[in-house]
Protein backbone atom coordinates (compact mmCIF):
# COMPACT_ATOMS: atom_id res chain seq x y z
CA UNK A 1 53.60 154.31 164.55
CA UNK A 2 49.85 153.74 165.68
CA UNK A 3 48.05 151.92 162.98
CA UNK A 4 44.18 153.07 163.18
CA UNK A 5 41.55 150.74 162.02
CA UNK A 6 39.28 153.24 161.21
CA UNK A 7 41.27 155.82 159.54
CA UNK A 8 42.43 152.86 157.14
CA UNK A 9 39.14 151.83 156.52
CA UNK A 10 38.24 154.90 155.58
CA UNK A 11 40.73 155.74 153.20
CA UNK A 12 39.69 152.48 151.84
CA UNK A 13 36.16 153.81 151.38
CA UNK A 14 36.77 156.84 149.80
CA UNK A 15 39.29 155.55 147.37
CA UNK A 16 36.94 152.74 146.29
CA UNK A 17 34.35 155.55 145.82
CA UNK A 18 36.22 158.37 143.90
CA UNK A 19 37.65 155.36 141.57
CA UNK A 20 34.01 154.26 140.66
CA UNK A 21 32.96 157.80 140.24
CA UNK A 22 35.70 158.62 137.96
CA UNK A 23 35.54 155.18 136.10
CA UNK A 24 32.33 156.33 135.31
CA UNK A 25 32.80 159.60 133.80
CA UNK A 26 35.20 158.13 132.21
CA UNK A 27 33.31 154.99 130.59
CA UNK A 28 30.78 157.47 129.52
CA UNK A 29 33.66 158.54 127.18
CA UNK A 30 33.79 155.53 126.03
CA UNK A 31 30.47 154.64 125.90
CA UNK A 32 30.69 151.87 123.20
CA UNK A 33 31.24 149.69 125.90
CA UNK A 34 28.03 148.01 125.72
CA UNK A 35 24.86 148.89 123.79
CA UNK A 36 21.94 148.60 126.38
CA UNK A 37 23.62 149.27 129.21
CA UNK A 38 25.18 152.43 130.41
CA UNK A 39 28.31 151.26 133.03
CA UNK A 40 29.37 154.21 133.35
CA UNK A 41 26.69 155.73 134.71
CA UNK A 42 25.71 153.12 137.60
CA UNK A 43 29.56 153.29 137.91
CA UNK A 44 29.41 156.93 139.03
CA UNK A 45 26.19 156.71 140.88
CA UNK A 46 27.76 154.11 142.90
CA UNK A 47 30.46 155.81 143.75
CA UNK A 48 28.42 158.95 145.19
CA UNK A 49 26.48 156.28 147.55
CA UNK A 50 29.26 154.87 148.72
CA UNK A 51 31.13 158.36 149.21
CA UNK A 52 27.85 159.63 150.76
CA UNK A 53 27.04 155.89 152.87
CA UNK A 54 30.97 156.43 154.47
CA UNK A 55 30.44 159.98 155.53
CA UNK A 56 27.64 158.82 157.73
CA UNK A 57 29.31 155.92 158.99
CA UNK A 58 32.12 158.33 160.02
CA UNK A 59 29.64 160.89 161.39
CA UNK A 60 27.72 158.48 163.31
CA UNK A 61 31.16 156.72 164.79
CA UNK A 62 32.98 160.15 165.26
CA UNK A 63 29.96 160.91 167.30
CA UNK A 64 29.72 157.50 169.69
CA UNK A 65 33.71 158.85 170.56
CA UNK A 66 32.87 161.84 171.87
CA UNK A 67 30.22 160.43 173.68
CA UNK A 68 32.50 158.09 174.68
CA UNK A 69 35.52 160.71 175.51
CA UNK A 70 32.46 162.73 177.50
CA UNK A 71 31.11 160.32 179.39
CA UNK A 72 34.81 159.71 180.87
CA UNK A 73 35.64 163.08 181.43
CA UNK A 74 32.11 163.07 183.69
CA UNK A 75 33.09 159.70 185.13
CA UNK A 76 36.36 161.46 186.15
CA UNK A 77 38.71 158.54 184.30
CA UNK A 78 40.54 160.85 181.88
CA UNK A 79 41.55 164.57 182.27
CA UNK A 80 40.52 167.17 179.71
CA UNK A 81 43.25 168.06 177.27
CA UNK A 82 45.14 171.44 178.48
């Protein structure tokens, strides 16, 4: 088994980020929780900026691979997959 940083980290990432999104929905439920201050609402929005902050980390990284992978195809070290 190949253990990938970056695919665990990422899993990471998103679960943190759909667990604050649905805490929030579901603190605003039970939105006794406290009087001035609405958790479950910076709750959800965090979880959207974290959701939205890891898909361009994985864009921009998913991009510096190919270069990468393209780069060394030029270069002649790898052969393109058949």
């Amino acid at each position: 088994m190949i253990v990938m940083p970056h695919k665990a980290s990422t899993a990471a990432s998103y679960c943190t980020s759909g667990v604050l999104a649905c805490g929030g929905v579901i603190s605003n439920f039970m939105h006794s929780v406290e009087q001035y201050v609405d958790w479950g609402t910076i709750s959800a929005i965090a979880g959207i900026l974290i959701g939205i902050a890891t898909f361009w980390v994985n864009r921009r990284n998913q991009r510096k691979r190919t270069r990468a992978y393209i780069e060394a195809l030029e270069r002649g070290n790898i052969t393109p997959p058949k």
